[in-house]
Each structure stands twice: as C-alpha cells, then as structure tokens.
N, C-alpha and C. Protein backbone atom coordinates (compact mmCIF):
# COMPACT_ATOMS: atom_id res chain seq x y z
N UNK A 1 117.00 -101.89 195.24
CA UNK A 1 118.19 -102.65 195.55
C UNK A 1 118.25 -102.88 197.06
N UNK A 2 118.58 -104.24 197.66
CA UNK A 2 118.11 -104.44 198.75
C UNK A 2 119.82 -103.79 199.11
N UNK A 3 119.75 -103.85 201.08
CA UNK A 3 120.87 -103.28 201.47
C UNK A 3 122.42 -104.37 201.01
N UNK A 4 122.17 -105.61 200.92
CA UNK A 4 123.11 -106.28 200.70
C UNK A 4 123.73 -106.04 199.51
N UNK A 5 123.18 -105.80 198.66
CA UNK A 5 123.58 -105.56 196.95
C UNK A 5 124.44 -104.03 196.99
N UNK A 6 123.26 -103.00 197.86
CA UNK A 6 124.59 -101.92 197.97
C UNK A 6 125.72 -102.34 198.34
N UNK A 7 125.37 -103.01 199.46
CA UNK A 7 127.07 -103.21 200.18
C UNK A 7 128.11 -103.89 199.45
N UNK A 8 127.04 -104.89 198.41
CA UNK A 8 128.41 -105.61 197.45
C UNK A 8 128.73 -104.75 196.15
N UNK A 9 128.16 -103.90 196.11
CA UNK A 9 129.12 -102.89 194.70
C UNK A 9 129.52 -101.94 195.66
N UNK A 10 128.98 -101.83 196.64
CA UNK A 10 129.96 -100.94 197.18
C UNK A 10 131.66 -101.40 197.47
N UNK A 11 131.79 -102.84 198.10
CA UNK A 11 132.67 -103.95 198.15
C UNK A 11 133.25 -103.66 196.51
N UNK A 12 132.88 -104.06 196.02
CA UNK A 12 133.24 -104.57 194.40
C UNK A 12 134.16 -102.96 193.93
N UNK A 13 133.47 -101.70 194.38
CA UNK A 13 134.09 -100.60 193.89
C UNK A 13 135.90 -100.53 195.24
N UNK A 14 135.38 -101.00 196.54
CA UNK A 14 136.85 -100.91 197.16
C UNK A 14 137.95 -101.81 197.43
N UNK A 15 137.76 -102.59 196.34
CA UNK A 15 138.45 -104.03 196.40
C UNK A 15 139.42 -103.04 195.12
N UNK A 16 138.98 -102.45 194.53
CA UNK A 16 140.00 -101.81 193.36
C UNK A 16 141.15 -100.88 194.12
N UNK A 17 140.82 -100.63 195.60
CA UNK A 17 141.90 -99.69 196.00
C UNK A 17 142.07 -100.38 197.51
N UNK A 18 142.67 -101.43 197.56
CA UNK A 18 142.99 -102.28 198.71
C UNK A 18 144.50 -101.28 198.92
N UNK A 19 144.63 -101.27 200.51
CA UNK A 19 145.69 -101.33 200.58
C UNK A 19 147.24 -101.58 199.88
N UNK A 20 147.28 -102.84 199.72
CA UNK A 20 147.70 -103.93 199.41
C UNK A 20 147.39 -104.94 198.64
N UNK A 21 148.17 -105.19 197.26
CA UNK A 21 147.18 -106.71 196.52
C UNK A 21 147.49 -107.71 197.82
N UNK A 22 145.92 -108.48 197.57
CA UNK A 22 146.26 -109.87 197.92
C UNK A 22 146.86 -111.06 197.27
N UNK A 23 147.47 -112.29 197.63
CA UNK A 23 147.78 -112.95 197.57
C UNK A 23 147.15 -113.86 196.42
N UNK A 24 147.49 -114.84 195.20
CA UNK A 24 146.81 -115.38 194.17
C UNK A 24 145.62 -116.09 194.76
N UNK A 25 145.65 -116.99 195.59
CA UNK A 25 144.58 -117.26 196.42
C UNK A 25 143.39 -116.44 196.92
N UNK A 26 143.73 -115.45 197.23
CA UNK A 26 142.62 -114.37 198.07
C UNK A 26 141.86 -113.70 196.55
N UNK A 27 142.83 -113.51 195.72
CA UNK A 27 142.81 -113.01 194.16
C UNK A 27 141.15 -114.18 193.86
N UNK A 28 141.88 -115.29 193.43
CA UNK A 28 140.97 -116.39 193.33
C UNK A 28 139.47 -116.34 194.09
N UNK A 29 139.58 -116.46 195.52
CA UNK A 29 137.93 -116.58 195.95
C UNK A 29 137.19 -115.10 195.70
N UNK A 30 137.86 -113.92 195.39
CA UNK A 30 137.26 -112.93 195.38
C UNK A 30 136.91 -113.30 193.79
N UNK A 31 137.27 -113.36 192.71
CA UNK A 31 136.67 -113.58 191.45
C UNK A 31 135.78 -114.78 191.47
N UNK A 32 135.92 -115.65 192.19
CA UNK A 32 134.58 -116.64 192.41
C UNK A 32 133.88 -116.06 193.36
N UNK A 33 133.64 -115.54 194.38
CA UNK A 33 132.57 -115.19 194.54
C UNK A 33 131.95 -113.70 194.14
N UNK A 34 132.39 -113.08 193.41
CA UNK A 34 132.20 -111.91 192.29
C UNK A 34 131.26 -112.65 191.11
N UNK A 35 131.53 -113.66 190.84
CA UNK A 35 130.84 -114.59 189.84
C UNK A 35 130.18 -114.56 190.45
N UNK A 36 130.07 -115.94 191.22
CA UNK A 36 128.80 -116.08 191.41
C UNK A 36 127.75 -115.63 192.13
N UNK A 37 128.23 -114.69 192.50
CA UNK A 37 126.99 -113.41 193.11
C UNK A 37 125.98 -112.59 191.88
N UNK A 38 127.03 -112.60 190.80
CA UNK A 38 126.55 -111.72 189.92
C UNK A 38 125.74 -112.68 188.53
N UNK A 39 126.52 -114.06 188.28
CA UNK A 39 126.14 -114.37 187.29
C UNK A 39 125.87 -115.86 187.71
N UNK A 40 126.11 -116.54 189.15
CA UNK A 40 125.53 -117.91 189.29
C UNK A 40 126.47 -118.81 189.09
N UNK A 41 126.27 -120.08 188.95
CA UNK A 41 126.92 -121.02 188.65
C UNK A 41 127.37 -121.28 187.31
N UNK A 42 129.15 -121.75 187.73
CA UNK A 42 130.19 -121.55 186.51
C UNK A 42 129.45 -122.49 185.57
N UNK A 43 129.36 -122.15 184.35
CA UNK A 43 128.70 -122.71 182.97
C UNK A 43 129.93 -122.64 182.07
N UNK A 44 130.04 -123.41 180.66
CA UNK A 44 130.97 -123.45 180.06
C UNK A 44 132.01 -124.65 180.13
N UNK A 45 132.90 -124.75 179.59
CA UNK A 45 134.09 -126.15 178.99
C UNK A 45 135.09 -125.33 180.31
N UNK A 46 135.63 -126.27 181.04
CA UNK A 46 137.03 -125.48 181.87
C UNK A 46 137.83 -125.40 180.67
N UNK A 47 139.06 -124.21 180.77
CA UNK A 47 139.77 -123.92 180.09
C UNK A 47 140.82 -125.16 180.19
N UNK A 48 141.80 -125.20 178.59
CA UNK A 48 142.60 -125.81 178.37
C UNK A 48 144.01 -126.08 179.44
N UNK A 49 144.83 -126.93 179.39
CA UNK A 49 145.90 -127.34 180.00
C UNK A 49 146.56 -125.85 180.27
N UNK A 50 146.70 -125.53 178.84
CA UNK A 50 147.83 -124.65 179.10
C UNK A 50 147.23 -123.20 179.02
N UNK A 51 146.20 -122.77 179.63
CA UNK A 51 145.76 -121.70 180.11
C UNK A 51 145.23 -121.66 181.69
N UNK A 52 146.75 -121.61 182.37
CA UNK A 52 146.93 -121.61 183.78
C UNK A 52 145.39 -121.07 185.41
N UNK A 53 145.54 -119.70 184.44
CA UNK A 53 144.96 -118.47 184.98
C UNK A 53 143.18 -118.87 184.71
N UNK A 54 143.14 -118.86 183.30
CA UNK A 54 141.51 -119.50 182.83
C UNK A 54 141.05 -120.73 183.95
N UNK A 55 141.87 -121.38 183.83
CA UNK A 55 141.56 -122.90 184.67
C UNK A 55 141.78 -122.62 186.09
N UNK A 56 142.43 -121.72 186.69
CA UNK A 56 142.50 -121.68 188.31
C UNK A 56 140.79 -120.74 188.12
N UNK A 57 140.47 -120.07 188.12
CA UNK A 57 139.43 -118.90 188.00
C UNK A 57 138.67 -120.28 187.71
N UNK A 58 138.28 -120.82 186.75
CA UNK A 58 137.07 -121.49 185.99
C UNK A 58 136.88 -122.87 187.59
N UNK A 59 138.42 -123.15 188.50
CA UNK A 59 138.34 -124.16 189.49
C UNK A 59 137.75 -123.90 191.05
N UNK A 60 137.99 -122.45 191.12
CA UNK A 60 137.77 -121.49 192.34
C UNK A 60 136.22 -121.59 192.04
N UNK A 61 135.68 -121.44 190.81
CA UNK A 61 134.19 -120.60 190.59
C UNK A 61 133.18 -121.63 190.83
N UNK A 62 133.90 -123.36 190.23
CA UNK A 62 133.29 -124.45 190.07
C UNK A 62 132.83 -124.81 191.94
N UNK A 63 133.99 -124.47 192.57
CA UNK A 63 133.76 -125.13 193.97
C UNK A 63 132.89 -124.44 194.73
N UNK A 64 132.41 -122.98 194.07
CA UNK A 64 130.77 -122.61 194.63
C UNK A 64 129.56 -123.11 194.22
N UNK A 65 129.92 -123.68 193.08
CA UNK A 65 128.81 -124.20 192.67
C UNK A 65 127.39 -124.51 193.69
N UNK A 66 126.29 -124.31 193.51
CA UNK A 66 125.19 -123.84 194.05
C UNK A 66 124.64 -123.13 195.27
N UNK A 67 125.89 -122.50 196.11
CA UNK A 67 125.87 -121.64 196.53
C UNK A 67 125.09 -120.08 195.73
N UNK A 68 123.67 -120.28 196.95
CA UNK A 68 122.88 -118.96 196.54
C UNK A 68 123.60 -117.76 196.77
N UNK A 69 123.17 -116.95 195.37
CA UNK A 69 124.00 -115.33 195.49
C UNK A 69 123.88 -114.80 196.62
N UNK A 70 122.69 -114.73 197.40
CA UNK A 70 122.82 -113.70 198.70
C UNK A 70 124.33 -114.24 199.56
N UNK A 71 124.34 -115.57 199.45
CA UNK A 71 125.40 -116.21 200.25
C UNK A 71 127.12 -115.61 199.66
N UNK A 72 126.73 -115.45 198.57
CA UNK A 72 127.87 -115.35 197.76
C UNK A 72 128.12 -113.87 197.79
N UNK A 73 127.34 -113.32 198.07
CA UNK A 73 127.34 -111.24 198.42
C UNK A 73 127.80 -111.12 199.43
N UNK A 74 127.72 -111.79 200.41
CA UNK A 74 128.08 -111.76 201.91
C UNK A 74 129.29 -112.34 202.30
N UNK A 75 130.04 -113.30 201.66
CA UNK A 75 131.15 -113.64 201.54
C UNK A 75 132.01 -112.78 201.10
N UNK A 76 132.04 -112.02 200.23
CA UNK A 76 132.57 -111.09 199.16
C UNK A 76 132.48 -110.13 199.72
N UNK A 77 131.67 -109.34 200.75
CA UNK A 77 131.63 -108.03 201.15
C UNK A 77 132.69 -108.22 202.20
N UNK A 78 132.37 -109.71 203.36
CA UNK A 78 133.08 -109.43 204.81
C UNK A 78 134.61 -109.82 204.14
N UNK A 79 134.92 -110.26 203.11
CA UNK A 79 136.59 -110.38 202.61
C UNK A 79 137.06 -109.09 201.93
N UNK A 80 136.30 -108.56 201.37
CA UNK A 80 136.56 -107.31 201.18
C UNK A 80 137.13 -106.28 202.44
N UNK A 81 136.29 -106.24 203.25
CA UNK A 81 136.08 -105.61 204.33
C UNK A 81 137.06 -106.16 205.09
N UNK A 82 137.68 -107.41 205.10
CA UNK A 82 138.57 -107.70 206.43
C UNK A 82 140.13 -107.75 205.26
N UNK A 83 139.79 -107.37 204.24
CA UNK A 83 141.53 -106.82 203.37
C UNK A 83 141.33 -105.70 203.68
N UNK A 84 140.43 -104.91 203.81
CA UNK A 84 140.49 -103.12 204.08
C UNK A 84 140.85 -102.68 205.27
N UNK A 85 140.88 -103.78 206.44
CA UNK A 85 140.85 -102.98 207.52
C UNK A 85 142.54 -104.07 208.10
N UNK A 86 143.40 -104.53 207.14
CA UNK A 86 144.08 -105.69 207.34
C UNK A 86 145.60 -104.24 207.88
C-alpha cells in the first residue's frame, strides 16, 4: 500500500470523529471524493426526483468524473485534515 492510500483510510477512519459535523456541502464533496477514490467514476441511472439525498450524492460524484483516484485521495485527505485541525 503506497503512503497515500495509508493516509486516505487513515483520513476515511478520522472523518468519523470530526470535531464538529460539517456542513451538507462539505458532507457532499467528502462522499464524492470517497467514491471516487475508491470505486471511480459515478456509473448507474441518477436517482429519481424525489430522492433528494440519492441525487445530491449521485450530482457531487458526477462532477468528478474522470478525475484520477490518486487525485481524488489527496483531495479527501487535505479536507479531512483541514476539518480536524478547524
């Protein structure tokens, strides 16, 4: 496991004990780039009208679209890291 990948489960394990929740927004880019670090570009139908939450998540994930994972590990660690030290 290269050092970046530690650092993003390491990230991924202290994002569960933030200070403070963040904001629906901050909520949002951290589950898109949690995706697509881990599983790539959003695949699948966007969710329906009236599944709010499905469709913000499925809209956040779409706008990384081909953004390489290393890029997407490194995003995700320094936001992690700058809610931890907020």
């Amino acid at each position: 496991m290269s050092e970046l990948e530690t650092r993003f489960h390491k990230a991924a394990e202290d994002v569960q004990t933030l200070p403070e929740k963040p904001d629906n927004e901050t909520l949002l880019k951290l589950y898109a780039l949690y995706k697509q670090a881990t599983t790539g570009d959003v695949t699948g139908k966007r969710p329906g009208l009236t599944d709010f939450a499905g469709r913000a998540k499925y809209d956040a994930w779409k706008k990384l679209e081909g953004t390489p994972k290393e890029n997407a590990m490194q995003e995700y660690v320094d936001l992690v890291d700058k809610l931890m030290n907020q």
